[in-house]
Protein backbone atom coordinates (compact mmCIF):
# COMPACT_ATOMS: atom_id res chain seq x y z
CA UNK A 1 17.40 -5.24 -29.16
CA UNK A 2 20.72 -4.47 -31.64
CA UNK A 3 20.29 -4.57 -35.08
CA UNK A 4 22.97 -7.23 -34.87
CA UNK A 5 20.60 -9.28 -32.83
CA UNK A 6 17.34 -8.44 -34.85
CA UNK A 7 19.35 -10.30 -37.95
CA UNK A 8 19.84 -13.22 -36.80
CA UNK A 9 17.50 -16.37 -37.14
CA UNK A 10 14.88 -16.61 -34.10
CA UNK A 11 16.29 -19.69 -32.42
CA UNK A 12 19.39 -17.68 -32.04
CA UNK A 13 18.36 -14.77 -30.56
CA UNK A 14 18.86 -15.60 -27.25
CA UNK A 15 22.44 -16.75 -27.59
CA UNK A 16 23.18 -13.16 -28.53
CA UNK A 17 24.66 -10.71 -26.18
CA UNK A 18 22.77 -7.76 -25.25
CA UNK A 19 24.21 -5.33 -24.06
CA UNK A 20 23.92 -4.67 -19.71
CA UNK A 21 22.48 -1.17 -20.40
CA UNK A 22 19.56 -3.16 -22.48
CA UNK A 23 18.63 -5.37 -19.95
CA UNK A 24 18.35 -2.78 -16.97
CA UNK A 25 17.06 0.48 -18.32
CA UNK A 26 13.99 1.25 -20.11
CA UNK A 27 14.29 2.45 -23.28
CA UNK A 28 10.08 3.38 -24.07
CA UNK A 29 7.80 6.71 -22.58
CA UNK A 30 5.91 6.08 -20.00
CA UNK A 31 2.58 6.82 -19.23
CA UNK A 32 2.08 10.69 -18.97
CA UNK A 33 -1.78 10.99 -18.02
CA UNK A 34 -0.87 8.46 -14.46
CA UNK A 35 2.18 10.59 -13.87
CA UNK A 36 0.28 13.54 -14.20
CA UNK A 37 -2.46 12.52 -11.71
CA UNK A 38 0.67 11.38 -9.17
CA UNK A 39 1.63 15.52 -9.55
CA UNK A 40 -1.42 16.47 -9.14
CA UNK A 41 -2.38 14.73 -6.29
CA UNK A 42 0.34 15.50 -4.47
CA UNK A 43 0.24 18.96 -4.98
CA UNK A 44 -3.02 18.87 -3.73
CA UNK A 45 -2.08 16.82 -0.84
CA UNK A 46 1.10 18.91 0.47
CA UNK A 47 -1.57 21.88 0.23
CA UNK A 48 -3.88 20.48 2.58
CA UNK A 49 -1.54 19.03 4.69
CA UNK A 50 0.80 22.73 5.34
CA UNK A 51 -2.92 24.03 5.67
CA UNK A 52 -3.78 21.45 8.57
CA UNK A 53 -1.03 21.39 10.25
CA UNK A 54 -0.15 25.05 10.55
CA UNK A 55 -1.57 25.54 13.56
CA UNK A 56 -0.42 22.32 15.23
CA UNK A 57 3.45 23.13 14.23
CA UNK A 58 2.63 26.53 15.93
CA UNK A 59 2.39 25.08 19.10
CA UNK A 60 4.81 22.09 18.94
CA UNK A 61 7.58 22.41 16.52
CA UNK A 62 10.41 25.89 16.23
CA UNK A 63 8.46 27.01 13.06
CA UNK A 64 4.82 26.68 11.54
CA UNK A 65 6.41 25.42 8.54
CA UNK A 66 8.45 22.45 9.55
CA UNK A 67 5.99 19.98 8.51
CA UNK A 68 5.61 21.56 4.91
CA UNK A 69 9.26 21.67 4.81
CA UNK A 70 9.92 18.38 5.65
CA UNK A 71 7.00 16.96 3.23
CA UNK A 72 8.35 18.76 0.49
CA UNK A 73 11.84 17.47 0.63
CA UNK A 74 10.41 14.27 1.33
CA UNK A 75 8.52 14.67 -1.71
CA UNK A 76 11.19 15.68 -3.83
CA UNK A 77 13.32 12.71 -2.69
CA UNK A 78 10.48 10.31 -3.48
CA UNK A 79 9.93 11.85 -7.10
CA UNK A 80 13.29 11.42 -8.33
CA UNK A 81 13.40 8.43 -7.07
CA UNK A 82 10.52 7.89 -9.07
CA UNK A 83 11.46 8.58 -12.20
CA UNK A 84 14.74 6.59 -11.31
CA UNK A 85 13.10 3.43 -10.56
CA UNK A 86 10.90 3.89 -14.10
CA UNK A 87 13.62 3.80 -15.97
CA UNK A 88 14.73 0.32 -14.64
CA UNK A 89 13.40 -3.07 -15.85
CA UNK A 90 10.75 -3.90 -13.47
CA UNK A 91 11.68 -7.30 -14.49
CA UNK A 92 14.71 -8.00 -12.31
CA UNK A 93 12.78 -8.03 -9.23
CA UNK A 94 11.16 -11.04 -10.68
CA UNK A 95 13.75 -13.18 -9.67
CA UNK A 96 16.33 -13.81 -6.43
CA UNK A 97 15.86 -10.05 -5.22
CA UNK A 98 11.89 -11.22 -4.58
CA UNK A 99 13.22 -13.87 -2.06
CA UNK A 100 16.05 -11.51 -0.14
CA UNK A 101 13.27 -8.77 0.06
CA UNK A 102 10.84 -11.19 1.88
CA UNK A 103 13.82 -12.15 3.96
CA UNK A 104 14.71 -9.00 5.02
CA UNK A 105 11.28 -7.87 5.84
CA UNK A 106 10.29 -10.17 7.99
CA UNK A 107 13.47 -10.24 9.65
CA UNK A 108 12.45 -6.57 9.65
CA UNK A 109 9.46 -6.65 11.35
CA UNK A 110 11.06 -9.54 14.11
CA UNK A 111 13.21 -6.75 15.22
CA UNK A 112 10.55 -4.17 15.18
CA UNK A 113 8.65 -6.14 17.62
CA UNK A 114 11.74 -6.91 19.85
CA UNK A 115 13.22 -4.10 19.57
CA UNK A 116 9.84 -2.82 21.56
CA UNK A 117 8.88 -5.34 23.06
CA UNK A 118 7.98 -3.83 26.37
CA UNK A 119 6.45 -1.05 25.08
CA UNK A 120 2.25 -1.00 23.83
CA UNK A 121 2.76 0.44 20.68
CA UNK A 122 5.57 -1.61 18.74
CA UNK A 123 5.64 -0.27 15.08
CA UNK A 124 8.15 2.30 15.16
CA UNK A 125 12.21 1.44 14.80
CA UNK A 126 14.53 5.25 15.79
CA UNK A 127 17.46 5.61 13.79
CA UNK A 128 18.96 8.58 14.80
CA UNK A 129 16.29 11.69 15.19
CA UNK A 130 14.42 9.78 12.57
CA UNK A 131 11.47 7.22 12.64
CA UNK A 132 9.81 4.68 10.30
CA UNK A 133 7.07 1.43 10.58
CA UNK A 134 8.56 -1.33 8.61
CA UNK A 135 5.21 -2.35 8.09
CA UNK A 136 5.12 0.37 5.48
CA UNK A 137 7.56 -1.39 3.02
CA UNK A 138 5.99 -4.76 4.09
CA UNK A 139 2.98 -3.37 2.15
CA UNK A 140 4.92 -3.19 -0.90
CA UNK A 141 6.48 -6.35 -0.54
CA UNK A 142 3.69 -8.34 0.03
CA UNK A 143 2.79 -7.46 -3.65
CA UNK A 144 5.89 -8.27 -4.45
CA UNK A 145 6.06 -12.09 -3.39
CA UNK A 146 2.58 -12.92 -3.81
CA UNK A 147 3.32 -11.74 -7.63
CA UNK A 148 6.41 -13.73 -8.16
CA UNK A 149 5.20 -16.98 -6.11
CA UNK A 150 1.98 -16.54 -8.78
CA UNK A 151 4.15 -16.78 -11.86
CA UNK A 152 5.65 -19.72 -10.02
CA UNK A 153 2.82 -21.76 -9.52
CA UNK A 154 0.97 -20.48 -13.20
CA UNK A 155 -0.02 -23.71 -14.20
CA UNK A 156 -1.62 -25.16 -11.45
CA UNK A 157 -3.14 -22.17 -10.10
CA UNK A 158 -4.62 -20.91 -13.79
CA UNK A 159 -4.42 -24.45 -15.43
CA UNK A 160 -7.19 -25.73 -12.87
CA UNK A 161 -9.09 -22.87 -12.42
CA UNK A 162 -9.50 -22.58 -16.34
CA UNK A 163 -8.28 -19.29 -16.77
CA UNK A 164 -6.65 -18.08 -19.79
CA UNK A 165 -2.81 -18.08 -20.74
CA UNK A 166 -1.04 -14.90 -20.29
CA UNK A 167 0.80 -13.57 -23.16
CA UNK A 168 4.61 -14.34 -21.08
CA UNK A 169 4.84 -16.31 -17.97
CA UNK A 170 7.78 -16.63 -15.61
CA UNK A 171 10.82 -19.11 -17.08
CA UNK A 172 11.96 -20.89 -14.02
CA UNK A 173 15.35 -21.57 -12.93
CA UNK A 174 16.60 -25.04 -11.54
CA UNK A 175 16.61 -23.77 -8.46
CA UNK A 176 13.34 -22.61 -8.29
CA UNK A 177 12.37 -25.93 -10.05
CA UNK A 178 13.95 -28.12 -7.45
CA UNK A 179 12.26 -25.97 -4.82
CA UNK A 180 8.66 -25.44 -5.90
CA UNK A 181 8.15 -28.83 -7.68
CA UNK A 182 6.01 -29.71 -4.70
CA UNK A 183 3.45 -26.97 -5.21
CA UNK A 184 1.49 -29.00 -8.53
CA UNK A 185 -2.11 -28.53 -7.30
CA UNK A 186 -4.40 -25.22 -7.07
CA UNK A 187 -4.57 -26.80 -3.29
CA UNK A 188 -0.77 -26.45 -2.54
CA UNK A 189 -0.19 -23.38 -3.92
CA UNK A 190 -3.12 -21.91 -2.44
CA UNK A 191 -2.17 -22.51 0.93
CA UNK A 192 1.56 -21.21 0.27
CA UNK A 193 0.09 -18.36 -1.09
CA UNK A 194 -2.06 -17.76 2.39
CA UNK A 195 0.91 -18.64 4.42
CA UNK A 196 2.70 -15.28 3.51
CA UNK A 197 -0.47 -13.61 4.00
CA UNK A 198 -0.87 -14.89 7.77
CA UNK A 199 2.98 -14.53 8.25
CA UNK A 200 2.53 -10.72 7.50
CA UNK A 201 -1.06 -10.10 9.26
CA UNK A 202 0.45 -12.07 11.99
CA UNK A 203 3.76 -10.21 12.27
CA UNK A 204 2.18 -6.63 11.87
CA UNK A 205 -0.99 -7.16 14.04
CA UNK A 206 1.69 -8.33 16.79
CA UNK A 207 3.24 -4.65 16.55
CA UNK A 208 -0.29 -2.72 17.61
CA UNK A 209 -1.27 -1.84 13.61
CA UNK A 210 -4.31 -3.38 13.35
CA UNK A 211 -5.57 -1.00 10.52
CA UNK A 212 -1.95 -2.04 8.40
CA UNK A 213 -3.01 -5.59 9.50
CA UNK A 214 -6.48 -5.66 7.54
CA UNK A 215 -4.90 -3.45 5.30
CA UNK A 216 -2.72 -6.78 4.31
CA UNK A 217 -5.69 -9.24 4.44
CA UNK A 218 -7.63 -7.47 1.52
CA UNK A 219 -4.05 -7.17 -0.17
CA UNK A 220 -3.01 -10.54 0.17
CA UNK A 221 -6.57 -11.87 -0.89
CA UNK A 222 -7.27 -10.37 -3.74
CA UNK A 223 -3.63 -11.31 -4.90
CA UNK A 224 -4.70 -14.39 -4.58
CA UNK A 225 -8.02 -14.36 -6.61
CA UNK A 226 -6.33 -12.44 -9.28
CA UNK A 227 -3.55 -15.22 -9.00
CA UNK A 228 -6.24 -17.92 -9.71
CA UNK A 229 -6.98 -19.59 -6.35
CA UNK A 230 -10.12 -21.38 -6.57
CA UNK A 231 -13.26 -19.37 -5.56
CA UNK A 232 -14.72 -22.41 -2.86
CA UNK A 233 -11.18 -21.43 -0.63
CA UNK A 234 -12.73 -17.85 -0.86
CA UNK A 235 -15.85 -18.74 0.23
CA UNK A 236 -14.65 -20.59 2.88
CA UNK A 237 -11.94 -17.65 3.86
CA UNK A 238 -14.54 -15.35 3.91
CA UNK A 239 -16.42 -17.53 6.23
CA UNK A 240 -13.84 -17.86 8.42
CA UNK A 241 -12.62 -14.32 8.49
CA UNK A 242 -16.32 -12.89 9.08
CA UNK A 243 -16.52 -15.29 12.07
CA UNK A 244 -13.39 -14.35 13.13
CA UNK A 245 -14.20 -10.57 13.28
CA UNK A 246 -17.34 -11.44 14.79
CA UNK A 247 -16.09 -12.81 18.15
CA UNK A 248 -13.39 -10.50 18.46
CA UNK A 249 -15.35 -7.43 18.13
CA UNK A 250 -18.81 -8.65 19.77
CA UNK A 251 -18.64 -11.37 21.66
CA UNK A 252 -15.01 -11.69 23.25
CA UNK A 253 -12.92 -8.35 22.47
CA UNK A 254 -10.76 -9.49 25.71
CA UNK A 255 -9.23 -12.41 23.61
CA UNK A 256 -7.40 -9.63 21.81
CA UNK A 257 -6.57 -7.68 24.91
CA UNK A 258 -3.81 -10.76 25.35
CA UNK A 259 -2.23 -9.88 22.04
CA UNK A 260 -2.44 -6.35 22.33
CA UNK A 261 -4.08 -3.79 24.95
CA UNK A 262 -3.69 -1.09 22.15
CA UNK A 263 -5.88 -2.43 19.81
CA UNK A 264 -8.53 -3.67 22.35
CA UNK A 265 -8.53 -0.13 23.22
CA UNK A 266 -9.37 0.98 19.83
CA UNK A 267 -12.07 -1.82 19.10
CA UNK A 268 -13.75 -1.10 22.38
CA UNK A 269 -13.65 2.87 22.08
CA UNK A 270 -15.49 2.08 18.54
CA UNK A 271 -17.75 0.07 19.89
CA UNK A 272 -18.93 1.46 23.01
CA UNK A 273 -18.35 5.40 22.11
CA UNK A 274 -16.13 5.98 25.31
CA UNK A 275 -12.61 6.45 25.97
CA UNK A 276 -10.27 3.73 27.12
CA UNK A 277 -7.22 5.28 28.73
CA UNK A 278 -6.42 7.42 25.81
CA UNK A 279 -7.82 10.43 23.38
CA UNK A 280 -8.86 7.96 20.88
CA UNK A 281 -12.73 8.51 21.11
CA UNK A 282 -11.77 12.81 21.62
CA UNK A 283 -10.05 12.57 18.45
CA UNK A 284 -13.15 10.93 16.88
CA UNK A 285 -15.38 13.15 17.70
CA UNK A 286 -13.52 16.08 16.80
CA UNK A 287 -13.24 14.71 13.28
CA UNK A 288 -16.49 14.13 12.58
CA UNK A 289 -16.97 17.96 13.97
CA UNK A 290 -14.98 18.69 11.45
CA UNK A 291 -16.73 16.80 8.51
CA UNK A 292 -20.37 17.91 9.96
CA UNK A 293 -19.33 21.31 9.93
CA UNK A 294 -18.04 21.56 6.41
CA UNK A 295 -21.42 21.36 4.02
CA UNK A 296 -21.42 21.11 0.52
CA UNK A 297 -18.44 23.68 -0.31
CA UNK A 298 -16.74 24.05 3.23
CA UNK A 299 -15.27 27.09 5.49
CA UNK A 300 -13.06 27.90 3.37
CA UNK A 301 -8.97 27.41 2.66
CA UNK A 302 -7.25 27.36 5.73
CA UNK A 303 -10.30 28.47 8.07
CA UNK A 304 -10.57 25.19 9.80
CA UNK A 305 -11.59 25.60 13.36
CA UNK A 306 -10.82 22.25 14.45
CA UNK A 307 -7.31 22.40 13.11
CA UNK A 308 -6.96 24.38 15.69
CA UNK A 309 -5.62 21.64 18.33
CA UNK A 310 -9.21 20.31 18.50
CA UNK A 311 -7.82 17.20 16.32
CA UNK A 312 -4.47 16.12 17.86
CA UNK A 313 -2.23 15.71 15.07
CA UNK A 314 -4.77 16.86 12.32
CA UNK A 315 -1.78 16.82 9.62
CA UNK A 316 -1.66 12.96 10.20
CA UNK A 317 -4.41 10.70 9.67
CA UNK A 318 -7.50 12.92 10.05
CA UNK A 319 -5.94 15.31 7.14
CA UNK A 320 -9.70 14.22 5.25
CA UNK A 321 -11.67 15.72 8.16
CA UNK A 322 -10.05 19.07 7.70
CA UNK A 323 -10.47 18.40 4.07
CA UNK A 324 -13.78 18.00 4.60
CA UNK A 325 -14.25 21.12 6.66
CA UNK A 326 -12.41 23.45 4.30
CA UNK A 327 -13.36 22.18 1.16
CA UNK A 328 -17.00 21.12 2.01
CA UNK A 329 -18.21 17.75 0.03
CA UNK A 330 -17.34 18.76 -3.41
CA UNK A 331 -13.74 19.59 -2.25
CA UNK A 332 -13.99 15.77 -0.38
CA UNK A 333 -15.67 14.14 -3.73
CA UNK A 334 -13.06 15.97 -5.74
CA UNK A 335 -9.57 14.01 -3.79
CA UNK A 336 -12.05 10.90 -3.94
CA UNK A 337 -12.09 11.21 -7.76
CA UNK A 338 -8.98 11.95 -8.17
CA UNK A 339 -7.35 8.69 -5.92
CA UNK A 340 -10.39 6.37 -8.47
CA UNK A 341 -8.95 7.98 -11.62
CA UNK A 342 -5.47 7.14 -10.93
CA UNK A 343 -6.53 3.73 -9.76
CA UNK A 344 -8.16 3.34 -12.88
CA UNK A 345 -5.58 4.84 -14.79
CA UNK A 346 -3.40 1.90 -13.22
CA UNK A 347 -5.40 -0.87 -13.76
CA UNK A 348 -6.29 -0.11 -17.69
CA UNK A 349 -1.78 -0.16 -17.36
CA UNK A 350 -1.82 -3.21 -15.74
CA UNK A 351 -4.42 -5.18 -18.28
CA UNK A 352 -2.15 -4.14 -21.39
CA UNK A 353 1.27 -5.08 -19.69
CA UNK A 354 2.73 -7.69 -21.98
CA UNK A 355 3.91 -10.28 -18.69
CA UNK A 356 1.95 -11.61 -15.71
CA UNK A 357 4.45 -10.48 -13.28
CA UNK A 358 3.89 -6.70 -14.44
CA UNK A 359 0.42 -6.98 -14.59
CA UNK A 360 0.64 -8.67 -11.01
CA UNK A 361 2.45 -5.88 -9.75
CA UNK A 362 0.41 -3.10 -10.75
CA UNK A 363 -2.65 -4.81 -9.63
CA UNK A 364 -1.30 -4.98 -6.31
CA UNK A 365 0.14 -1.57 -6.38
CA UNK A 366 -3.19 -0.17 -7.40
CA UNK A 367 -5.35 -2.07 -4.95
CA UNK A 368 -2.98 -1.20 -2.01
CA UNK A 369 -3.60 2.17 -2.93
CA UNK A 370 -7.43 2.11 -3.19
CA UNK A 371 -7.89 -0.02 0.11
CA UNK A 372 -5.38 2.75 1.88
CA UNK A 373 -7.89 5.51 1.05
CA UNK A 374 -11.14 3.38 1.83
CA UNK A 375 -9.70 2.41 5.33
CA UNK A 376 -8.42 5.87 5.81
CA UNK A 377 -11.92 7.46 5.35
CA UNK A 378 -13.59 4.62 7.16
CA UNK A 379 -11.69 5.47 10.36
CA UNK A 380 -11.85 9.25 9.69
CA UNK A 381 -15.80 8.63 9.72
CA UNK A 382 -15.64 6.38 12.40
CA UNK A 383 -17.27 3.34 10.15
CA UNK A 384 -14.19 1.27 11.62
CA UNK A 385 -11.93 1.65 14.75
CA UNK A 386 -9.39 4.11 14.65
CA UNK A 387 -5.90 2.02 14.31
CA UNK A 388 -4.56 5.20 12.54
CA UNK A 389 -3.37 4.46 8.75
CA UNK A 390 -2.64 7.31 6.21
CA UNK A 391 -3.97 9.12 3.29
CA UNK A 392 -1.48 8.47 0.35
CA UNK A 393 -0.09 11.73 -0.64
CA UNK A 394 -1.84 13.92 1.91
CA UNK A 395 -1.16 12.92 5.40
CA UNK A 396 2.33 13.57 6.55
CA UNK A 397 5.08 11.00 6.90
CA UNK A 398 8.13 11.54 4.65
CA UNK A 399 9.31 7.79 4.89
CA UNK A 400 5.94 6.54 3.94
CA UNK A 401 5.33 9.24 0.79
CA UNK A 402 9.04 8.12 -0.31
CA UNK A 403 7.57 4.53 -0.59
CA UNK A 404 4.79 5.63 -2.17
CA UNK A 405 6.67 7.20 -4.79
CA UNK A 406 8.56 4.23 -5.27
CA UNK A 407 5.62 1.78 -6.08
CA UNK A 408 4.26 4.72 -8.59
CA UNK A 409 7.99 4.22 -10.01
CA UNK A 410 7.46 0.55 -10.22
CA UNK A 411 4.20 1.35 -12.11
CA UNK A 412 6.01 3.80 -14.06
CA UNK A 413 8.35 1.39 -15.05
CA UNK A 414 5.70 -1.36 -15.91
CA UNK A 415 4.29 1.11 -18.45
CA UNK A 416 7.52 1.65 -20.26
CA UNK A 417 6.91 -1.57 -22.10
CA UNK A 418 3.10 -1.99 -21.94
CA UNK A 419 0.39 -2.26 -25.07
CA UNK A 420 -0.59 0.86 -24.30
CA UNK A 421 -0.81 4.55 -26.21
CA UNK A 422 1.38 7.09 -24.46
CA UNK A 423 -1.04 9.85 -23.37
């Protein structure tokens, strides 16, 4: 704010003109330790994942350093666009761009699935010599709606469930007035708020990513219990969710062959420990192979055995069994620590933020990031099916670490203006 501005009497304040620059760009430092622990974990990442897929690029690519090549200009993409996006007011997404995101992304994901609609696998839209699942940004905005439609509905979501005020709450245009008037009970606005859920699990699932799908679920939920929803709908979405998994995976799997032969596949090779008409269960196996054989401090950088075209793709989503392998359990324990103390980091950002959009959005942020990593290492040790989803900052996939840089941006930007001591 001007000094011109600062002058004048409170109630006039916001009749003064500030300048464009002002209202767009941060002017604060933002958090150093969290940025930090982004470098650092994806230094340690792009390590392990030229280390893993070395041998793979060998055999299948013109050079054995194509997929370090391309992660590292990836990388270097996504980090200035990082430190782009943190210097922009994270506020002006709180407003029409929320709606024209959500537009676009499911409009996004229509076309994904039509686009492939006679093929089994239906994530991927080719541009050029160049791939990408729009269920990756979906991910992202998913936070991003459930955060505004929160600040939209405060007082009947946090008015009934008696929780207290946040120090700044969204001021609503008449538009959105006129629009959301009819969401005034926690009963409304809860099922809006599990509408978008279901219209994302629904649209995803329907492309064969049944990992991104559950992924979603725990997103979308516990954006809604930080949101204020009333904990009896939990109980009774929980209910209905474990039933749910229940007779798909034990009692009638065939009800999702109908939907989609790809993840019947999966759930049954889980269940049953054979093959269905693909390497699923092979690639299993050599994973935990990998894992088994590591012990406490590993084989050693870049002496992975099963690297060595054992694991298909071993620079994808099985990058923690090689981790494993090489770096033993200490090595594993060490990225585990790492992924909770930027978590952390995030969330001790997200409880000083001085709005509850910002602390919305780095809530989400953070637990999209910490369910990523548990449902990576659950299918790398075969505790769920394998539906193949990433390890942030490890596993290869320049479109997907550009994202991911992104959202850290977002977070970035969030702590420009936070209650918080600049580390």
């Amino acid at each position: 704010m001007s000094e011109r501005v600062k002058k004048l009497p409170a109630k006039n304040r916001s009749a003064a003109k500030i300048p464009l620059v002002g209202q767009l760009f941060h002017t604060g430092g933002l958090d150093v330790l969290f940025c930090c622990l982004i470098m650092i974990l994806f230094a340690f990442g792009i390590t392990m994942m030229y280390s893993a897929g070395y041998a793979y690029a060998s055999a299948y690519t013109s050079s054995p350093n194509s997929f370090f090549k391309s992660q590292l200009l990836s990388g270097a993409i996504g980090f200035a666009m990082m430190f782009i996006i943190s210097k922009i007011d994270y506020r002006i997404l709180n407003g029409i761009l929320t709606p024209l995101a959500f537009a676009g992304t499911v409009a996004l994901l229509v076309y994904t699935y039509v686009a492939n609609i006679h093929n089994d696998i239906k994530r991927w839209i080719v541009i050029g010599s160049r791939q990408f699942q729009p269920s990756e940004i979906s991910k992202f905005v998913l936070v991003l709606v459930m955060a505004y439609l929160i600040c939209i509905f405060y007082k009947p979501l946090y008015a009934e469930s008696g929780k207290r005020a946040m120090p700044s709450v969204k001021r609503l245009t008449k538009l959105e007035r006129v629009v959301f008037s009819f969401f005034d009970t926690n009963f409304k606005c809860t099922v809006a708020l599990a509408a978008v859920v279901v219209l994302f699990c629904g649209l995803v699932f329907i492309e064969s990513h049944l990992s991104c799908t559950i992924l979603l679920f725990c997103m979308g939920v516990s954006m809604m219990w930080l949101g204020g929803v009333k904990k009896k709908w939990f109980i009774l979405l929980g209910a209905g969710a474990a039933l749910v998994i229940v007779y798909v995976v034990f009692i009638n799997p065939e009800f999702v062959k109908s939907f989609s032969n790809y993840a019947y596949e999966r759930i049954m090779t889980w269940k049953t420990g054979e093959s269905y008409g693909n390497t699923t269960r092979w690639q299993t196996e050599q994973g935990l192979l990998a894992i088994g054989s590591g012990g406490p401090f590993g084989v050693g950088f870049g002496n992975s055995k099963q690297k060595q075209l054992y694991i298909p793709e071993p620079q994808n989503d099985f990058i923690f069994a090689v981790i494993c392998e090489e770096l033993g359990f200490f090595g594993a324990a060490l990225v585990v620590l790492l992924f909770a103390a930027l978590i952390c980091r995030g969330f001790i950002i997200a409880t000083k933020t001085k709005d509850l959009f910002g602390a919305l959005l780095v809530s989400g942020i953070m637990m999209q990031l910490g369910f990523q990593v548990i449902l990576n290492i659950a299918v790398v040790t075969d505790t769920i099916p394998n539906t193949g989803i990433a390890l942030p900052f490890f596993s290869y996939g320049g479109t997907a670490l550009i994202i991911l840089f992104c959202e850290m941006g977002v977070v970035l930007s969030v702590s420009r203006t936070c209650r918080l001591e600049k580390v």
